[in-house]
C-alpha atoms as a PDB file:
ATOM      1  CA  UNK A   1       0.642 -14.361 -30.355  1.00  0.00           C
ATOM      2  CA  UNK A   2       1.658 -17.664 -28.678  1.00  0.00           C
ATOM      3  CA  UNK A   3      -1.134 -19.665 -26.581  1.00  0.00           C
ATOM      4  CA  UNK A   4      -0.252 -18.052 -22.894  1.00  0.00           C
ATOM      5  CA  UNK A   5      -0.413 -14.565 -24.412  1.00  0.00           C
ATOM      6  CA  UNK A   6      -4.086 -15.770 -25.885  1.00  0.00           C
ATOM      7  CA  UNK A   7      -5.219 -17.146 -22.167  1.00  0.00           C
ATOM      8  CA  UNK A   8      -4.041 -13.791 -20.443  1.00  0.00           C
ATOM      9  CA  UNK A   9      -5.679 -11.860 -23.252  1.00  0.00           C
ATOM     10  CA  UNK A  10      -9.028 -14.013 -22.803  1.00  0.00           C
ATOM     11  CA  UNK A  11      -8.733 -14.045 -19.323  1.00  0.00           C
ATOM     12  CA  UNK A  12      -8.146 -10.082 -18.678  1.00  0.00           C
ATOM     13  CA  UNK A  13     -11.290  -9.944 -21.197  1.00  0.00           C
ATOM     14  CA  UNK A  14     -13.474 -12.417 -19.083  1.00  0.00           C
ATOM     15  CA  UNK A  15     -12.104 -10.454 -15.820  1.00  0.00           C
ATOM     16  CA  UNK A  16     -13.197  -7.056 -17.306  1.00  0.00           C
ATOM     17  CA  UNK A  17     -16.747  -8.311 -18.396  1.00  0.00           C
ATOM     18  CA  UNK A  18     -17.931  -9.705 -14.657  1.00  0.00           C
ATOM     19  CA  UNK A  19     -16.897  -6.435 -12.696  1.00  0.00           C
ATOM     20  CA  UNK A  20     -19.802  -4.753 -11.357  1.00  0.00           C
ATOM     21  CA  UNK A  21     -21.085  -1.899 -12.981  1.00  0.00           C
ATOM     22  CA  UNK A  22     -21.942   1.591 -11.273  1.00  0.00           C
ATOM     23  CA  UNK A  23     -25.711   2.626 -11.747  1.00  0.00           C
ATOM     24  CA  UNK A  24     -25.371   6.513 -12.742  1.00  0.00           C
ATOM     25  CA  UNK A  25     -27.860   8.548 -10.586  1.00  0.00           C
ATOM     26  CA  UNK A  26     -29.310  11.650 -11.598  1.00  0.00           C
ATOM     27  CA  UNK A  27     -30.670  14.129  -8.423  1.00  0.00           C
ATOM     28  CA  UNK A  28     -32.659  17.197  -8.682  1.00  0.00           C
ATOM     29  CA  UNK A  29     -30.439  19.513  -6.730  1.00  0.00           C
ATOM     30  CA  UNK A  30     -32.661  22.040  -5.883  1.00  0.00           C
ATOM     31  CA  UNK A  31     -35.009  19.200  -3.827  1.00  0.00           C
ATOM     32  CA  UNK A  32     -32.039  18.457  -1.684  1.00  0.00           C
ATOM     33  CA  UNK A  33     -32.952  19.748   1.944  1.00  0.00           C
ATOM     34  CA  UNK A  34     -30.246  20.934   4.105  1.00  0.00           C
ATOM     35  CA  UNK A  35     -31.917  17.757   6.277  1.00  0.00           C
ATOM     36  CA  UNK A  36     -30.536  15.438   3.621  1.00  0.00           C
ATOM     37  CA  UNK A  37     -27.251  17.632   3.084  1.00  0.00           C
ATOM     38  CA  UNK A  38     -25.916  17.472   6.538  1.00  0.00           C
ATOM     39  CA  UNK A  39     -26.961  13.966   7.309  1.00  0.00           C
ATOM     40  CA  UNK A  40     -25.198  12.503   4.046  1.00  0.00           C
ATOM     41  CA  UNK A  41     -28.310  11.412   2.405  1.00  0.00           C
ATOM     42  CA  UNK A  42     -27.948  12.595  -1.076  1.00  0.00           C
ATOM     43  CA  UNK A  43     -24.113  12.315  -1.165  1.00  0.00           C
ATOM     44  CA  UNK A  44     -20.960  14.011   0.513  1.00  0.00           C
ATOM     45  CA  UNK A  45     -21.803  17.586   1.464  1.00  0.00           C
ATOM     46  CA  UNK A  46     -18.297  18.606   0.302  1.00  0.00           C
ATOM     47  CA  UNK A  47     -19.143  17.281  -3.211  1.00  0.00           C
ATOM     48  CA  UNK A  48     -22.358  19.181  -3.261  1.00  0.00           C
ATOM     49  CA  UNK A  49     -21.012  22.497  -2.047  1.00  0.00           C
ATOM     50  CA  UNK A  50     -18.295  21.781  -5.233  1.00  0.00           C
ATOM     51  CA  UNK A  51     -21.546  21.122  -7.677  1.00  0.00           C
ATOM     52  CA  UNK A  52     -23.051  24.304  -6.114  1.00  0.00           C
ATOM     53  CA  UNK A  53     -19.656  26.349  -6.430  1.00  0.00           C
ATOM     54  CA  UNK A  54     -19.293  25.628 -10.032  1.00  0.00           C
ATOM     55  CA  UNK A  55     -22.993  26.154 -10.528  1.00  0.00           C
ATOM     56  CA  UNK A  56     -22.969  29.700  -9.268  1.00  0.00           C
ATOM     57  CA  UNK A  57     -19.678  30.419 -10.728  1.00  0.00           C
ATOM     58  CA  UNK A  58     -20.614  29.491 -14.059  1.00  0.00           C
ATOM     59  CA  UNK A  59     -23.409  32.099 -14.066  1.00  0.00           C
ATOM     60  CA  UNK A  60     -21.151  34.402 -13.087  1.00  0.00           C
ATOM     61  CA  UNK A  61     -19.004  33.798 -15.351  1.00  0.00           C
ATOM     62  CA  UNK A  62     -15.747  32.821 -12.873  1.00  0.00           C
ATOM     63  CA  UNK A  63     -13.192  30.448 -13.521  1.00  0.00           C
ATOM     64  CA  UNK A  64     -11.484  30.932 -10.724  1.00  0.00           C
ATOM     65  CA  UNK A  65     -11.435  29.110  -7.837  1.00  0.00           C
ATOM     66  CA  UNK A  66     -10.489  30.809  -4.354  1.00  0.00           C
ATOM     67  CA  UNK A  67      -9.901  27.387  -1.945  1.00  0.00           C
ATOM     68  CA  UNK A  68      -9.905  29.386   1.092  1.00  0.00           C
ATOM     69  CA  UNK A  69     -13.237  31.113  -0.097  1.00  0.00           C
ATOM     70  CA  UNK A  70     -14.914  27.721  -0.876  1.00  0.00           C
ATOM     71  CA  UNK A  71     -14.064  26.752   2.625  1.00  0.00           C
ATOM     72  CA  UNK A  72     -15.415  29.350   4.295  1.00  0.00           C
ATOM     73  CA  UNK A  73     -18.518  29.734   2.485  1.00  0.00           C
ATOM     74  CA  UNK A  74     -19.159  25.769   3.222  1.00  0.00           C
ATOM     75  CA  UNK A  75     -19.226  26.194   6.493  1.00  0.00           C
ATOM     76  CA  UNK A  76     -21.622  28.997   6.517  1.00  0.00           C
ATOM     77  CA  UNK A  77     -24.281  27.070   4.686  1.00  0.00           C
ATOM     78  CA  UNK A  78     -23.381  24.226   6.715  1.00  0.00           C
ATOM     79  CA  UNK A  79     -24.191  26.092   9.889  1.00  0.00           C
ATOM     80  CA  UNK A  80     -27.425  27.817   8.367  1.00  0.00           C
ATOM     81  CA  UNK A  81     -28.767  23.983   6.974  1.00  0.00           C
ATOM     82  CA  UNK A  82     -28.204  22.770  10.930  1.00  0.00           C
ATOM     83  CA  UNK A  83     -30.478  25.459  12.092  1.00  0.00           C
ATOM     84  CA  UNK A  84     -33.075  25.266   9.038  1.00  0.00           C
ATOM     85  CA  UNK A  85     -33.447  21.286   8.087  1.00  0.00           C
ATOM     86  CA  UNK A  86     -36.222  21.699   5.872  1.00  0.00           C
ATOM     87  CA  UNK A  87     -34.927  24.777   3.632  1.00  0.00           C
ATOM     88  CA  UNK A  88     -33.503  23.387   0.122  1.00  0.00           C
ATOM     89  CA  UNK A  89     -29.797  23.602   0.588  1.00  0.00           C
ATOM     90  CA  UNK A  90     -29.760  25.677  -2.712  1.00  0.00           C
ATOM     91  CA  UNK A  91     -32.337  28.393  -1.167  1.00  0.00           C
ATOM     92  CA  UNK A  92     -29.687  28.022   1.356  1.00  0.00           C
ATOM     93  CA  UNK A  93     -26.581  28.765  -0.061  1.00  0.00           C
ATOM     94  CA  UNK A  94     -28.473  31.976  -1.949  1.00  0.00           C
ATOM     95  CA  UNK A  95     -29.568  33.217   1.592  1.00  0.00           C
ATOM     96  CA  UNK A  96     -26.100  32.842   3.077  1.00  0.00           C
ATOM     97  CA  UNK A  97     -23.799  33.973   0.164  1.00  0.00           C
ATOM     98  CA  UNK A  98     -26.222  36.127  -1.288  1.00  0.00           C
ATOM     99  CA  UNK A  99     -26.084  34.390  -4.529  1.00  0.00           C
ATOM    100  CA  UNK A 100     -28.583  33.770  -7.574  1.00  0.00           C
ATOM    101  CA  UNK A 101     -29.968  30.962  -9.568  1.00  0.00           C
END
C-alpha cells in the first residue's frame, strides 16, 4: 500500500474512533403510562405500538402482520391513553384489543 492509501486508511480509522457513541436504554414497558405514551416521553408512540404488536403476536403465535389492522388498533389505544393518562399503556392496549400478557 503506497503512503496516501496509509493516510486515508489511518485517517478513516481516526474518523471512526471520535464519532459519538449511542447509550443503549433499556425501559420497563409495562411502567410506561399512556401519560408518557402520548406525550413522547418514553419514545415514538408508533414504535411502541410496533414493540407491543410483536409482543402480543408472539404469544399468539402470529407472524403475520395485517398493516391496516396495526393502524387501526393504534388509534384505539391512542384514543383510550388520552382519556386515561395514568393507566399503563400495556393495561391499555389489553382493555382495548382485548388482548393478554
Amino acid at each position: 500500500m503506497n503512503r496516501l492509501g496509509q493516510t486515508w486508511l489511518a485517517l478513516s480509522f481516526s474518523a471512526a474512533a471520535v464519532l459519538p457513541a449511542h447509550a443503549q436504554v433499556t425501559v420497563e414497558m409495562t411502567k410506561i403510562t399512556c401519560e408518557q405514551y402520548i406525550l413522547f416521553a418514553m419514545g415514538d408512540p408508533k414504535d411502541i405500538a410496533m414493540w407491543m404488536t410483536g409482543y402480543y403476536s408472539a404469544k399468539r403465535n402470529n407472524t403475520a402482520f395485517d398493516l391496516q389492522e396495526f393502524r387501526e388498533a393504534s388509534k384505539k389505544v391512542m384514543d383510550y391513553c388520552q382519556a386515561n393518562l395514568k393507566t399503563p399503556v400495556m393495561d391499555a392496549a389489553e382493555k382495548v384489543l382485548g388482548v393478554k400478557r
